[in-house]
C-alpha atoms as a PDB file:
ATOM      1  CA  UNK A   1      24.546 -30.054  -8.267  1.00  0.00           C
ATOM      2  CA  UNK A   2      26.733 -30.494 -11.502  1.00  0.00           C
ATOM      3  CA  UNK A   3      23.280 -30.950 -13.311  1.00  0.00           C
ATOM      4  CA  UNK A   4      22.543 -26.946 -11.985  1.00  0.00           C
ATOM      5  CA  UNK A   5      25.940 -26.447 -12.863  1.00  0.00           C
ATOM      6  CA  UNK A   6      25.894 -27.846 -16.512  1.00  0.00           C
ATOM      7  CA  UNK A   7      22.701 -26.723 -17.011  1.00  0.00           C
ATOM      8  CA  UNK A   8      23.188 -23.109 -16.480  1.00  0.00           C
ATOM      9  CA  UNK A   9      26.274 -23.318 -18.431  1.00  0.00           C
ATOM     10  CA  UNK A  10      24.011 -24.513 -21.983  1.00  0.00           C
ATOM     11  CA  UNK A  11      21.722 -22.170 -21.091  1.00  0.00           C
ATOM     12  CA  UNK A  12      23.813 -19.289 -21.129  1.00  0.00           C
ATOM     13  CA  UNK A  13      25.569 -20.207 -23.903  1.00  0.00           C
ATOM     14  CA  UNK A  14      22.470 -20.707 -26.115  1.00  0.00           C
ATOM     15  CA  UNK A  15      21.992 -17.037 -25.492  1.00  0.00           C
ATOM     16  CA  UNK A  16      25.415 -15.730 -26.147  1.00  0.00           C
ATOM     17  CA  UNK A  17      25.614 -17.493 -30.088  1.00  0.00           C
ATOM     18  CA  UNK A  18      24.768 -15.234 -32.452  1.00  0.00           C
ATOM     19  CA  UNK A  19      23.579 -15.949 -36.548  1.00  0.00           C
ATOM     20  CA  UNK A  20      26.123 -14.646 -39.044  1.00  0.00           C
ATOM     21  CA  UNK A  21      25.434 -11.495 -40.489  1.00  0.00           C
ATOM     22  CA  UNK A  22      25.241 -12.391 -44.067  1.00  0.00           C
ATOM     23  CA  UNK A  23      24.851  -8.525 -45.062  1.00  0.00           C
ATOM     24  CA  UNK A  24      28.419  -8.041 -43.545  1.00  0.00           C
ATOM     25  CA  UNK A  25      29.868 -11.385 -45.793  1.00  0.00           C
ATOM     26  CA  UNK A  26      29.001  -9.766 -49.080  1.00  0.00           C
ATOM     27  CA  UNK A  27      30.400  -6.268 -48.025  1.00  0.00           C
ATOM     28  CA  UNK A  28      33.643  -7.805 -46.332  1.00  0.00           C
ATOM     29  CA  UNK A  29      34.005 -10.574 -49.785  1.00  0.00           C
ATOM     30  CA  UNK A  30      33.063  -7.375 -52.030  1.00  0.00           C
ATOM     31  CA  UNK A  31      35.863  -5.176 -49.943  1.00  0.00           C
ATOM     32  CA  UNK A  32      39.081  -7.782 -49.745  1.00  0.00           C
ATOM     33  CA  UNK A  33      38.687 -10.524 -51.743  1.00  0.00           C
ATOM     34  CA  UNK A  34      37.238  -9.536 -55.523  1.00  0.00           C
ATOM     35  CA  UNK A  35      40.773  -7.659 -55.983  1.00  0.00           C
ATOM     36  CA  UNK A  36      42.651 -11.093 -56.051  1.00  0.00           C
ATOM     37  CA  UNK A  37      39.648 -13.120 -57.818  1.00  0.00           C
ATOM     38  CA  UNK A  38      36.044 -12.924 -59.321  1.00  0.00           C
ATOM     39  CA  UNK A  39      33.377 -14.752 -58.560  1.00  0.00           C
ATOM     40  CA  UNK A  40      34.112 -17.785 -61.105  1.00  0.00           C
ATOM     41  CA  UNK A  41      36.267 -19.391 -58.295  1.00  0.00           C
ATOM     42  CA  UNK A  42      33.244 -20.260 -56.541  1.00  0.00           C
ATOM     43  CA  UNK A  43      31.469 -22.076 -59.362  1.00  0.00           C
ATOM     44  CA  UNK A  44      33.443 -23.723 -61.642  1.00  0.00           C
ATOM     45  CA  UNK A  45      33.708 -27.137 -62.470  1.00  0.00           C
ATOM     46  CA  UNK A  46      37.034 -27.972 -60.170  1.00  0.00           C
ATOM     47  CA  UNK A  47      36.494 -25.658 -57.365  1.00  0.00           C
ATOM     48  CA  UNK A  48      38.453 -26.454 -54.452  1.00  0.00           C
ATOM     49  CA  UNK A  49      36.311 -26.178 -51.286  1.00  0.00           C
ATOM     50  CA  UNK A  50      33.977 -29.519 -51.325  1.00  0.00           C
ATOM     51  CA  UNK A  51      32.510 -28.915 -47.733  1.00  0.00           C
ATOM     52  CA  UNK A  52      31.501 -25.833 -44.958  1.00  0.00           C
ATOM     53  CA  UNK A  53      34.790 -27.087 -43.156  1.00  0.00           C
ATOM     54  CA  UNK A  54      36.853 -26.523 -46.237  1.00  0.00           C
ATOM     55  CA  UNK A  55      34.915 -23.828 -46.955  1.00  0.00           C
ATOM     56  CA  UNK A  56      36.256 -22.743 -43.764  1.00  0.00           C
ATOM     57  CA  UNK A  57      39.858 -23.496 -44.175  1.00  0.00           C
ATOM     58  CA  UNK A  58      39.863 -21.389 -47.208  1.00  0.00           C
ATOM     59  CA  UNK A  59      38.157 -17.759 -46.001  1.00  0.00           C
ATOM     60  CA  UNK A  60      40.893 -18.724 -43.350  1.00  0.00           C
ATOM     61  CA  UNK A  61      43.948 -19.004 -45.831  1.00  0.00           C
ATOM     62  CA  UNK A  62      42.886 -15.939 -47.637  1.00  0.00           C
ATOM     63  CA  UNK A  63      42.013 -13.690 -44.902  1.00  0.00           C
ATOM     64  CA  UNK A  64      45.870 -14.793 -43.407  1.00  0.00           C
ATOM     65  CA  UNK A  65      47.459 -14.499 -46.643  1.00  0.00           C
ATOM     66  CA  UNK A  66      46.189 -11.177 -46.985  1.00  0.00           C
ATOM     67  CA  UNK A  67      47.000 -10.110 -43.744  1.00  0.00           C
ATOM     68  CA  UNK A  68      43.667  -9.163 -42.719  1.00  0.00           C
ATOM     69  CA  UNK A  69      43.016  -8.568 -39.111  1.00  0.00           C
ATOM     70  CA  UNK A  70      38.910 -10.027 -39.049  1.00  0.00           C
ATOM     71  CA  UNK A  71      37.399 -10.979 -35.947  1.00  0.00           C
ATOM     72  CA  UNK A  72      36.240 -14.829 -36.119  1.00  0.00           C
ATOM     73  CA  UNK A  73      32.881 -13.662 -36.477  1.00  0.00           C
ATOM     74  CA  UNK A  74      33.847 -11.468 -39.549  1.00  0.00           C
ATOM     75  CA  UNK A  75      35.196 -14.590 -40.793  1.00  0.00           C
ATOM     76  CA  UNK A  76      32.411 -16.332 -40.189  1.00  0.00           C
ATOM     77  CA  UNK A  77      30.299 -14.145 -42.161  1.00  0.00           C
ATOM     78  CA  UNK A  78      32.183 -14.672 -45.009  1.00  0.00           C
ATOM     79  CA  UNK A  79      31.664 -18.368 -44.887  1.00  0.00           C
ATOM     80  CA  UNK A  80      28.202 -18.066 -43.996  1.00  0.00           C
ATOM     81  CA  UNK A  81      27.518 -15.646 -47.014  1.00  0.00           C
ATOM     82  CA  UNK A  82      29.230 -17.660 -49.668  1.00  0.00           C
ATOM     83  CA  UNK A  83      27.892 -20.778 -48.541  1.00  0.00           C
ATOM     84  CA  UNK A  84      24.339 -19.094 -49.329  1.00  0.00           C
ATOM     85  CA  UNK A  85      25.058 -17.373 -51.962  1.00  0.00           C
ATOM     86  CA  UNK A  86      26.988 -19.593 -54.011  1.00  0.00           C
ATOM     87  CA  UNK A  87      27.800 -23.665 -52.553  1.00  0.00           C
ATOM     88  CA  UNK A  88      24.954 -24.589 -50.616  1.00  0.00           C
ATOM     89  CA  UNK A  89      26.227 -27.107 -47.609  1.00  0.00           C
END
């Protein structure tokens, strides 16, 4: 019974994850965060974020700092559409 149980639970979970919509990233980055900073952040030489979960940490920080009210799966696209488009974890 807590096979059935666990079971149905992964199963209906698998359905409910969704990709991040990279599209959204670039228009959310373009809209909040190229006032404060260009795009140079993300590739120079001595960049802060070293990993996704830093990468993480950081969309975090900013979108707080800034007060910004995003939905973890706005923030999430973020992360997911600078990791493509510029660090590559």
């Amino acid at each position: 019974m807590k096979f059935f149980y666990a079971s149905a639970v992964f199963v209906l979970t698998l359905g409910s994850s969704q990709a991040a919509d990279i599209d959204n990233g670039d228009d959310l980055h373009f809209t909040n965060c190229t006032g404060c900073h260009d795009d140079s952040v993300y590739t120079r030489e001595n960049r802060r974020v070293s990993s996704l979960p830093r990468l993480g940490a950081q969309v975090r920080f900013c979108k707080d700092s800034l007060g910004l009210t995003w939905f973890e799966d706005e923030v999430e696209d973020v992360i997911e559409y600078l990791n493509q488009t510029y660090y590559h974890f």
